[in-house]
PDB file of N, CA and C in Angstrom:
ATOM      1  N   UNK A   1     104.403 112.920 146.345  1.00  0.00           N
ATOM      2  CA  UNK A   1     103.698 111.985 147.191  1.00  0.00           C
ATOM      3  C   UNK A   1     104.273 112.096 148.603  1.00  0.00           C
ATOM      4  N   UNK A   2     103.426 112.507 149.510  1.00  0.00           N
ATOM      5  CA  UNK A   2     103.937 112.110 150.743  1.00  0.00           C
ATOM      6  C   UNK A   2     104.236 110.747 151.128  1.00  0.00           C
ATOM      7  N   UNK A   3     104.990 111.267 152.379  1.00  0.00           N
ATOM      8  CA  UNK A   3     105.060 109.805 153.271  1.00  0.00           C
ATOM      9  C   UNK A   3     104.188 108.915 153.763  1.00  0.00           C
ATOM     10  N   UNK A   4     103.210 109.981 154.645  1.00  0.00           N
ATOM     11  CA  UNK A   4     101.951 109.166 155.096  1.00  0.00           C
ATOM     12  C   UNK A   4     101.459 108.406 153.985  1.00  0.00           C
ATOM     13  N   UNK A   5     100.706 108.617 152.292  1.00  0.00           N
ATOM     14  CA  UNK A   5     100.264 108.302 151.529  1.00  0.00           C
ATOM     15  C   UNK A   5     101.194 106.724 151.373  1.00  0.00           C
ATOM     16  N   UNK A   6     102.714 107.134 150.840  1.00  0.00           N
ATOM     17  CA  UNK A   6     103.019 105.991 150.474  1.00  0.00           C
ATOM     18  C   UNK A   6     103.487 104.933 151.315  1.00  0.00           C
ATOM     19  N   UNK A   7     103.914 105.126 152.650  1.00  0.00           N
ATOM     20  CA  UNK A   7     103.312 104.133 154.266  1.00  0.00           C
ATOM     21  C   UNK A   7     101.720 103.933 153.890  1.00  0.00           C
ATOM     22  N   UNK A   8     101.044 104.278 153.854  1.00  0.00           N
ATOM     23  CA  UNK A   8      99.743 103.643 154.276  1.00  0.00           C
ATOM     24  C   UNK A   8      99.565 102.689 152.762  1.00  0.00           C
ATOM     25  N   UNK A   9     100.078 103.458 151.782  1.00  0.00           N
ATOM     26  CA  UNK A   9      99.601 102.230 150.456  1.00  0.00           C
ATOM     27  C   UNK A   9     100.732 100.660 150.678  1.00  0.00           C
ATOM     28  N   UNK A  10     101.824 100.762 151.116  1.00  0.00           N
ATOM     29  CA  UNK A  10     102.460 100.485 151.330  1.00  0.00           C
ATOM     30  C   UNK A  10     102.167  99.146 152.455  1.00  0.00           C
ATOM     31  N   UNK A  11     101.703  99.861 153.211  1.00  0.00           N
ATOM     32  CA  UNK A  11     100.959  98.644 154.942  1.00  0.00           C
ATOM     33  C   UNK A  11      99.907  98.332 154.087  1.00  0.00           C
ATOM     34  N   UNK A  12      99.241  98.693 153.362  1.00  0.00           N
ATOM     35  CA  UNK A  12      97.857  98.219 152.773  1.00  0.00           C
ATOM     36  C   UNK A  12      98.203  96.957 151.844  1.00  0.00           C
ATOM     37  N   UNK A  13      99.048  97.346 150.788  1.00  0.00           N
ATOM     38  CA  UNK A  13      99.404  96.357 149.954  1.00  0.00           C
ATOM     39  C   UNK A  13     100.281  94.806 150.941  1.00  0.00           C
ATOM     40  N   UNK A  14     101.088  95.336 151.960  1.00  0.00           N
ATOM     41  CA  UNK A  14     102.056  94.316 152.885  1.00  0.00           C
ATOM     42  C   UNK A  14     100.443  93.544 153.580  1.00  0.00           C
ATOM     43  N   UNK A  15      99.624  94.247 154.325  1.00  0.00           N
ATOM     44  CA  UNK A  15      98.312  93.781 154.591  1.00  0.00           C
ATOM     45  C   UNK A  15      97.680  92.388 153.763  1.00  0.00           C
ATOM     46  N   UNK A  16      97.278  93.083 152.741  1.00  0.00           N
ATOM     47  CA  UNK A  16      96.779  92.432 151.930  1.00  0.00           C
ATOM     48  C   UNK A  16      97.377  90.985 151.682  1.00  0.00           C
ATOM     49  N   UNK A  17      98.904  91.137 151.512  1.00  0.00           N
ATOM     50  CA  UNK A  17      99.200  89.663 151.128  1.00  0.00           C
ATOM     51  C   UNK A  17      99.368  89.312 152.609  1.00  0.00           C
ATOM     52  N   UNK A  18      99.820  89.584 153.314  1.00  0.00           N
ATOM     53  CA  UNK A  18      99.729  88.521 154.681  1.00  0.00           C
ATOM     54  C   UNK A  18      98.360  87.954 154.801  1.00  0.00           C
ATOM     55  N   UNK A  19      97.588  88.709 154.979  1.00  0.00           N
ATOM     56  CA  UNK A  19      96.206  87.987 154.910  1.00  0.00           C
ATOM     57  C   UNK A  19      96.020  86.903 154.250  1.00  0.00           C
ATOM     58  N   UNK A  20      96.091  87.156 152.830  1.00  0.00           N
ATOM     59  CA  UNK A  20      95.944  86.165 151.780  1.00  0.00           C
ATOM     60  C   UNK A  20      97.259  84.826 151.796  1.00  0.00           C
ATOM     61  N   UNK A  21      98.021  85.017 152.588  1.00  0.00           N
ATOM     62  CA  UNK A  21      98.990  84.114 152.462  1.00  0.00           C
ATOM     63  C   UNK A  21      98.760  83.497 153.901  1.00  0.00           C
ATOM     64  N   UNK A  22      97.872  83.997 154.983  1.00  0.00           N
ATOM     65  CA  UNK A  22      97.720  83.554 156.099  1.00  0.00           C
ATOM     66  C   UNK A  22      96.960  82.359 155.856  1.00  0.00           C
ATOM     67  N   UNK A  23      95.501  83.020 155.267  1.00  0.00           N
ATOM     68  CA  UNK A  23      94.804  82.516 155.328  1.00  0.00           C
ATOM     69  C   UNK A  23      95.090  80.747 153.944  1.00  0.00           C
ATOM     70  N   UNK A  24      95.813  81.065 152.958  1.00  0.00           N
ATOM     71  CA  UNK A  24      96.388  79.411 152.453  1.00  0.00           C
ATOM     72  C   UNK A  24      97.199  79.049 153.332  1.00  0.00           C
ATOM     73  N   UNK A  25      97.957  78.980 154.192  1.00  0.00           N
ATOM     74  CA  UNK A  25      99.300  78.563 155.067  1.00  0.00           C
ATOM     75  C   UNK A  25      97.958  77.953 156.204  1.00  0.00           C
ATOM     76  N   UNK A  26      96.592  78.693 155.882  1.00  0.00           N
ATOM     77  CA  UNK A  26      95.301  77.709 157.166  1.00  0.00           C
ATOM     78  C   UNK A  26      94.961  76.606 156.823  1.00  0.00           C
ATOM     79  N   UNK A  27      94.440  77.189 155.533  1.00  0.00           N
ATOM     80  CA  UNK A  27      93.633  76.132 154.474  1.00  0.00           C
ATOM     81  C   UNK A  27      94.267  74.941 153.606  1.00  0.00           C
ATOM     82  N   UNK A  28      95.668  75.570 153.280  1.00  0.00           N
ATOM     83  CA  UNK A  28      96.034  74.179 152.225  1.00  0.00           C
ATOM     84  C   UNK A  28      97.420  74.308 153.021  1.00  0.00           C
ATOM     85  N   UNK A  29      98.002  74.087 153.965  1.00  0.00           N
ATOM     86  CA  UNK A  29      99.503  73.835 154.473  1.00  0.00           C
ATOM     87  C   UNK A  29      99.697  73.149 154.394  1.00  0.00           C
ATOM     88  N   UNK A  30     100.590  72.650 154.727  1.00  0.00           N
ATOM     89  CA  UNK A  30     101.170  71.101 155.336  1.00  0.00           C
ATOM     90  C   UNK A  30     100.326  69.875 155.186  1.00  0.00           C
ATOM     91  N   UNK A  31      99.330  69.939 154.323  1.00  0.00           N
ATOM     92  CA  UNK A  31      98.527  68.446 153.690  1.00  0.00           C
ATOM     93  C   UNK A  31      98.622  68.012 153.551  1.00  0.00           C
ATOM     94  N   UNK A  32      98.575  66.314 153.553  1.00  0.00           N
ATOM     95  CA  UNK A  32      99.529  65.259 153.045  1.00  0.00           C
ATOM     96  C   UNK A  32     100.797  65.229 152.531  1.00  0.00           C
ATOM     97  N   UNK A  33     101.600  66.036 153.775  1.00  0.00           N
ATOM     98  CA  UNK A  33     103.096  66.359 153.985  1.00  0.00           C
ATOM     99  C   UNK A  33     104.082  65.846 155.173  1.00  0.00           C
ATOM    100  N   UNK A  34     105.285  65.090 155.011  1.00  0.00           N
ATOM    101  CA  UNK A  34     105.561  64.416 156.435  1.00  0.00           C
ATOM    102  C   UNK A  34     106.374  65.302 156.965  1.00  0.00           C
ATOM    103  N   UNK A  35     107.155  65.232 157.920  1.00  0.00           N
ATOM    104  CA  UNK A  35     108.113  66.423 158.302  1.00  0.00           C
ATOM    105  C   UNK A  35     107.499  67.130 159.490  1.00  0.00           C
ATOM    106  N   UNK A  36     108.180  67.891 160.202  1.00  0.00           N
ATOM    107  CA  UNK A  36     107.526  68.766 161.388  1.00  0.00           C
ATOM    108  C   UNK A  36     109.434  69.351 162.011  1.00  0.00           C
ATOM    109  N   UNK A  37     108.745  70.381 163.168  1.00  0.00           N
ATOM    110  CA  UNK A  37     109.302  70.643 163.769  1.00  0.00           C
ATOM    111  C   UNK A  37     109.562  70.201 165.580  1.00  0.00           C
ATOM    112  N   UNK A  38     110.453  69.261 165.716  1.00  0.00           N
ATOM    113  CA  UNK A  38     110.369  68.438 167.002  1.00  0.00           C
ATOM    114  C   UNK A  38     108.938  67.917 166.884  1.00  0.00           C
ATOM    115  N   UNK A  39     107.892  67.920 167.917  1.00  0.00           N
ATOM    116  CA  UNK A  39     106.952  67.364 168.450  1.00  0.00           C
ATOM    117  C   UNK A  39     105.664  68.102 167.339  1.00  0.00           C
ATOM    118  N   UNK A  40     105.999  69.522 166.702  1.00  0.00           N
ATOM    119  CA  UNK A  40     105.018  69.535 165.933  1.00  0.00           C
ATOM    120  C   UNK A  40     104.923  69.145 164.339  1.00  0.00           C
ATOM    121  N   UNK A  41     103.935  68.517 164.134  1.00  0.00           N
ATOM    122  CA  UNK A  41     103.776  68.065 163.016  1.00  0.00           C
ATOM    123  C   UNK A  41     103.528  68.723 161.680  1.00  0.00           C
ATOM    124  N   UNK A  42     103.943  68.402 160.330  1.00  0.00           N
ATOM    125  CA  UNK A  42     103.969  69.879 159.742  1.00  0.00           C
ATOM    126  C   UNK A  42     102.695  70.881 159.121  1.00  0.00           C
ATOM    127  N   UNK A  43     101.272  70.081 159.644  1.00  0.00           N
ATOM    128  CA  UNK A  43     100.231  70.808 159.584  1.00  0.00           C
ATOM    129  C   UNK A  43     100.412  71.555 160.855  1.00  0.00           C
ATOM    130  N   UNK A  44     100.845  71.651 161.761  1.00  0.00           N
ATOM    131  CA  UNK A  44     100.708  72.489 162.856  1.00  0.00           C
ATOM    132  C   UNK A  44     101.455  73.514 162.876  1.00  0.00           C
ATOM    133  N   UNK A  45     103.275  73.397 162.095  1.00  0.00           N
ATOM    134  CA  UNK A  45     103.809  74.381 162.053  1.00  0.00           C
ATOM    135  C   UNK A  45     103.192  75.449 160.625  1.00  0.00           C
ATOM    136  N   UNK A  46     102.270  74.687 159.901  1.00  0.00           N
ATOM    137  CA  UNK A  46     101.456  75.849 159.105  1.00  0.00           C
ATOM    138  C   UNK A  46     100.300  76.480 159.464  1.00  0.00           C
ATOM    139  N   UNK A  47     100.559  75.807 160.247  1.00  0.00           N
ATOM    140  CA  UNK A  47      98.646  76.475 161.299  1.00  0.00           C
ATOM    141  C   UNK A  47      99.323  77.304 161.972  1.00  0.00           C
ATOM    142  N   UNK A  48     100.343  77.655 162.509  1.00  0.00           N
ATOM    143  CA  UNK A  48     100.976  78.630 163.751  1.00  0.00           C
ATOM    144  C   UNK A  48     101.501  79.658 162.464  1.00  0.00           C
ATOM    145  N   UNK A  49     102.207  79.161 161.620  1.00  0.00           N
ATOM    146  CA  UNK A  49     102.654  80.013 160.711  1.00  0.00           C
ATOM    147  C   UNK A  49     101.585  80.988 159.744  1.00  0.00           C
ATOM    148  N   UNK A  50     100.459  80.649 159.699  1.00  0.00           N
ATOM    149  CA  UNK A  50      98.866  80.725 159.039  1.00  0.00           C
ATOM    150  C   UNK A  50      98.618  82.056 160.624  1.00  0.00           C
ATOM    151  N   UNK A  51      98.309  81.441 161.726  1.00  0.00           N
ATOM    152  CA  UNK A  51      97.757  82.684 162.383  1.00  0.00           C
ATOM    153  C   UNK A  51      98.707  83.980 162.615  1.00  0.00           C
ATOM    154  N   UNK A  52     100.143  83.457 162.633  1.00  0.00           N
ATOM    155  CA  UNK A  52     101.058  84.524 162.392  1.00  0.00           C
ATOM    156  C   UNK A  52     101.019  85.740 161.211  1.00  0.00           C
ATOM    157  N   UNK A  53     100.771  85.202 160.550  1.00  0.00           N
ATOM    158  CA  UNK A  53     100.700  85.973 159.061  1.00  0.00           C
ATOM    159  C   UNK A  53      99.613  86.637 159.071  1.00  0.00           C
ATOM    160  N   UNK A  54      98.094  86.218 159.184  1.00  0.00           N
ATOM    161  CA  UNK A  54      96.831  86.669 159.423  1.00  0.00           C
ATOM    162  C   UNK A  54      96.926  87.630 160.565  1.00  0.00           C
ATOM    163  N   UNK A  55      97.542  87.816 161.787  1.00  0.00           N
ATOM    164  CA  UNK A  55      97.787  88.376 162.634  1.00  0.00           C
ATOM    165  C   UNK A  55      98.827  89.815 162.092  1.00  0.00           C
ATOM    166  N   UNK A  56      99.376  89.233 161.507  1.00  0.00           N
ATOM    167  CA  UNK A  56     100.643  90.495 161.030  1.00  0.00           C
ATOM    168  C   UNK A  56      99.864  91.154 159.951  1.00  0.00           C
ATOM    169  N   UNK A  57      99.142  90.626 159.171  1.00  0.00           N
ATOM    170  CA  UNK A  57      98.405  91.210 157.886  1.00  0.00           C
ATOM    171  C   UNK A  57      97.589  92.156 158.399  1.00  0.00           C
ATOM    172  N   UNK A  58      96.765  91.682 159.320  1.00  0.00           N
ATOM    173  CA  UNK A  58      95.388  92.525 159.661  1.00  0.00           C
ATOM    174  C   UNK A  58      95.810  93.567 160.744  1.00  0.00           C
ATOM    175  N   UNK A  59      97.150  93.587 161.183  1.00  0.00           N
ATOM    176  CA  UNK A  59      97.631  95.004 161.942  1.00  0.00           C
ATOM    177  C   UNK A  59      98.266  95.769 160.897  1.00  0.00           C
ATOM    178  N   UNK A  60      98.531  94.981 159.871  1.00  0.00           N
ATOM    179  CA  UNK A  60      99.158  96.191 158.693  1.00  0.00           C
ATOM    180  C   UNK A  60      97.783  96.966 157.722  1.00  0.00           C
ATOM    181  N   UNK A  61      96.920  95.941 158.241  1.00  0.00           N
ATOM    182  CA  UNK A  61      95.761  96.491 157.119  1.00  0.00           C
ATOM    183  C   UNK A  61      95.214  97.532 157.977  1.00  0.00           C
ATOM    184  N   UNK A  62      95.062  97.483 159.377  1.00  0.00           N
ATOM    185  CA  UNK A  62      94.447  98.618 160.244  1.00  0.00           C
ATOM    186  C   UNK A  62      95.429  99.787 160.668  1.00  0.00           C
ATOM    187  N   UNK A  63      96.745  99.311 160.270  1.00  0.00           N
ATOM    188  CA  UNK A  63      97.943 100.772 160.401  1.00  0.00           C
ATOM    189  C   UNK A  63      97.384 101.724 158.965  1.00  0.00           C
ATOM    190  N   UNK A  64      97.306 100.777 157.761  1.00  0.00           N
ATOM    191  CA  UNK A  64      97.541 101.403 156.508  1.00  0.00           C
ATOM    192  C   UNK A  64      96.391 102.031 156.131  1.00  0.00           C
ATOM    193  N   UNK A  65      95.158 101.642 156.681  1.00  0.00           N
ATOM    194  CA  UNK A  65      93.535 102.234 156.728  1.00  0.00           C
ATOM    195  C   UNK A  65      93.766 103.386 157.395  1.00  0.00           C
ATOM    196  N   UNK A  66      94.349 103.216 158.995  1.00  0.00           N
ATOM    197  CA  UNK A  66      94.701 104.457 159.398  1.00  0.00           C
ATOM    198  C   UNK A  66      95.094 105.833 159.252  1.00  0.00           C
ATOM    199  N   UNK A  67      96.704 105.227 158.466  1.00  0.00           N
ATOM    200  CA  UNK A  67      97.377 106.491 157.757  1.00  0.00           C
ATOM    201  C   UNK A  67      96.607 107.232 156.812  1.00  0.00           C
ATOM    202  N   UNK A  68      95.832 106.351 155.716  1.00  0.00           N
ATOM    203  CA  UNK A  68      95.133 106.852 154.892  1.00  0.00           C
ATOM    204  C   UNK A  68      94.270 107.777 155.067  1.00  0.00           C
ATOM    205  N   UNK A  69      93.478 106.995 156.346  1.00  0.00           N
ATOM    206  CA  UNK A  69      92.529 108.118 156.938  1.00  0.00           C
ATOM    207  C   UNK A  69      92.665 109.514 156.987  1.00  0.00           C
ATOM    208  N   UNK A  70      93.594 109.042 158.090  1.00  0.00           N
ATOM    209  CA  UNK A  70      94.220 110.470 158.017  1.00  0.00           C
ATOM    210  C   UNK A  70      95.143 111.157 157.144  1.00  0.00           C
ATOM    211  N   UNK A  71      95.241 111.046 155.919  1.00  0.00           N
ATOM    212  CA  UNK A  71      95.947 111.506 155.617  1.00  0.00           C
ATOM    213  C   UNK A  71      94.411 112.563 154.307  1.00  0.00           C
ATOM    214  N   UNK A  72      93.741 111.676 153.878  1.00  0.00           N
ATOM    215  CA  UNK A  72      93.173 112.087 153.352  1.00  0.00           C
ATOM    216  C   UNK A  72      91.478 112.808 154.270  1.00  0.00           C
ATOM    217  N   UNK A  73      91.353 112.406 155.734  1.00  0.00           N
ATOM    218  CA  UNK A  73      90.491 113.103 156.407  1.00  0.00           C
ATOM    219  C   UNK A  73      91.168 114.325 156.876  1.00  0.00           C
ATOM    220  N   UNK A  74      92.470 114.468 156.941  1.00  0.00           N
ATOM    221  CA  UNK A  74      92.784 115.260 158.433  1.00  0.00           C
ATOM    222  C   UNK A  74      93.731 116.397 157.307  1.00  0.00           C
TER     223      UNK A  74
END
């Protein structure tokens, strides 16, 4: 197995769960939960923590699409 192959399955699979963990850390975070960080409250530090993850997921999902690409176009 090459490298490229197992980097790109690799960013694909890391992808995948950031996404999926972004997107609950949007939807069900900090819900009828008290606590925060200073001034933010702790639905907000899961909403920042939610676009972080979704943000990190979907550059690992477009690195790991990439490699693949090329690994299996080129």
């Amino acid at each position: 197995m090459s490298a490229a192959l197992a980097l790109g399955l690799l960013l694909l699979l890391a992808g995948f769960g950031g996404v999926g963990y972004g997107l609950y850390a949007l939807l069900h975070g900090g819900r009828g939960q008290s606590g925060g960080i200073g001034p933010l409250p702790e639905r907000g530090v899961h909403v920042i923590a939610g676009l972080r993850m979704l943000v990190v997921g979907a550059v690992c999902l477009v690195a790991g699409g990439y490699l693949l690409w090329s690994y299996f176009g080129g």
